[in-house]
C-alpha atoms as a PDB file:
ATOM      1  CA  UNK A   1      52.757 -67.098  72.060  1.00  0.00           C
ATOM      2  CA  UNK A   2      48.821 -66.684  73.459  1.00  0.00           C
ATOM      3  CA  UNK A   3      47.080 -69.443  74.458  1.00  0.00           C
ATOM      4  CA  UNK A   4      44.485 -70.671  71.929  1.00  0.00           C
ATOM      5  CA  UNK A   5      40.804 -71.335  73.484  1.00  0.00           C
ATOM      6  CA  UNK A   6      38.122 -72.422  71.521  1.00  0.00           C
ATOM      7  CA  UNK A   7      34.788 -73.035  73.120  1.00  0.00           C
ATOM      8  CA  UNK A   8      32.978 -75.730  74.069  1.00  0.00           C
ATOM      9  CA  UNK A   9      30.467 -75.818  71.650  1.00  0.00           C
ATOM     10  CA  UNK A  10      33.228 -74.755  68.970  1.00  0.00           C
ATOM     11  CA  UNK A  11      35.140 -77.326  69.822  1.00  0.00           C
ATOM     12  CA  UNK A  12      31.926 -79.914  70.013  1.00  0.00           C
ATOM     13  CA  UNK A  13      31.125 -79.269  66.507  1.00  0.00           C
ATOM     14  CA  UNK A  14      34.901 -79.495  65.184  1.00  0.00           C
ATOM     15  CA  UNK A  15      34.897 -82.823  67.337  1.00  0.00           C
ATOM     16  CA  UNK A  16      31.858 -83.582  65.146  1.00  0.00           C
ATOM     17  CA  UNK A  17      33.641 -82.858  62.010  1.00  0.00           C
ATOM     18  CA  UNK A  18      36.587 -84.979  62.947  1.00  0.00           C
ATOM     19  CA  UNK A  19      34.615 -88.011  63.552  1.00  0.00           C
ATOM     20  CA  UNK A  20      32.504 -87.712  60.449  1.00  0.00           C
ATOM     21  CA  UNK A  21      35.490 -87.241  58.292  1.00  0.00           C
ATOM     22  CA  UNK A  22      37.254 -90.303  59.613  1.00  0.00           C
ATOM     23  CA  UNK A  23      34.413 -92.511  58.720  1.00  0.00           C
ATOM     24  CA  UNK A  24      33.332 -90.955  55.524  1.00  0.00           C
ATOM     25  CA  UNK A  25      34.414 -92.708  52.461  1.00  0.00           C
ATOM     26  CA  UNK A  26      32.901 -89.543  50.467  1.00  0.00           C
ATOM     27  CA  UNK A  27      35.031 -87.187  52.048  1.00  0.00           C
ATOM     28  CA  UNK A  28      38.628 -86.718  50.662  1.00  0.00           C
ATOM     29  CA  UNK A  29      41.635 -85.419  51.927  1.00  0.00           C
ATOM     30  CA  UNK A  30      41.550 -82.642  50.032  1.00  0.00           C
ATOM     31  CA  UNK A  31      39.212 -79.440  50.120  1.00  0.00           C
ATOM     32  CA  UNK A  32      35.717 -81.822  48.731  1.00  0.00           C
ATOM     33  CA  UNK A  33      33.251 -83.237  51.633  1.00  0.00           C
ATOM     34  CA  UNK A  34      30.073 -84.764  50.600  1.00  0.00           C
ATOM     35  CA  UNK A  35      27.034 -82.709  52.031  1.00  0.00           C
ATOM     36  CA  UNK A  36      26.880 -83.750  55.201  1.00  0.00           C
ATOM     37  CA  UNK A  37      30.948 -83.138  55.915  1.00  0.00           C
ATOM     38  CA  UNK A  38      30.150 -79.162  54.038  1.00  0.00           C
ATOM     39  CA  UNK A  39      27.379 -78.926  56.606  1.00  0.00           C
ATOM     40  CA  UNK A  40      29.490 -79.767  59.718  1.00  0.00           C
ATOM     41  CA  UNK A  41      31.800 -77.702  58.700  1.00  0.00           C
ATOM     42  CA  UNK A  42      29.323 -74.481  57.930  1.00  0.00           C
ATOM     43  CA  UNK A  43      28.251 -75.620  61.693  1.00  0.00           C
ATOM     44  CA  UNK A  44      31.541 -75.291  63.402  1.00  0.00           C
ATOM     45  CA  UNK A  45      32.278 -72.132  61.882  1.00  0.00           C
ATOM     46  CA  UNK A  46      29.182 -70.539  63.262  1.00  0.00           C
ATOM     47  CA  UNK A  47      30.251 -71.928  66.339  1.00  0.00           C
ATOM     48  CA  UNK A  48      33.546 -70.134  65.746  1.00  0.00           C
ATOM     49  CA  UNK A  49      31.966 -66.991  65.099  1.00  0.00           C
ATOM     50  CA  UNK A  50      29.273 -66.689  68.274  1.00  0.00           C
ATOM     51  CA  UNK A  51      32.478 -66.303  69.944  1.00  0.00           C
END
């Protein structure tokens, strides 16, 4: 199995995400995040992508 590496400022923004999500009462389980959990999300993808 490789070894999965995801960047420091990939893994800053997911870190981001995490902590927003946890605190959110707007954000759901589910696939719904109120605007500020869409844009995190929209961040740490780009992140994902500069790869």
């Amino acid at each position: 199995m490789p070894d999965t590496f995801i960047r420091p400022t990939a893994q800053a923004s997911y870190n981001a995400y995490l902590a927003h999500i946890r605190q959110c009462r707007e954000c759901p389980a589910g696939p719904d995040r109120c605007a500020a959990g869409q844009e995190l999300v929209r961040v740490y993808l780009t992140d994902v992508r500069k790869g």
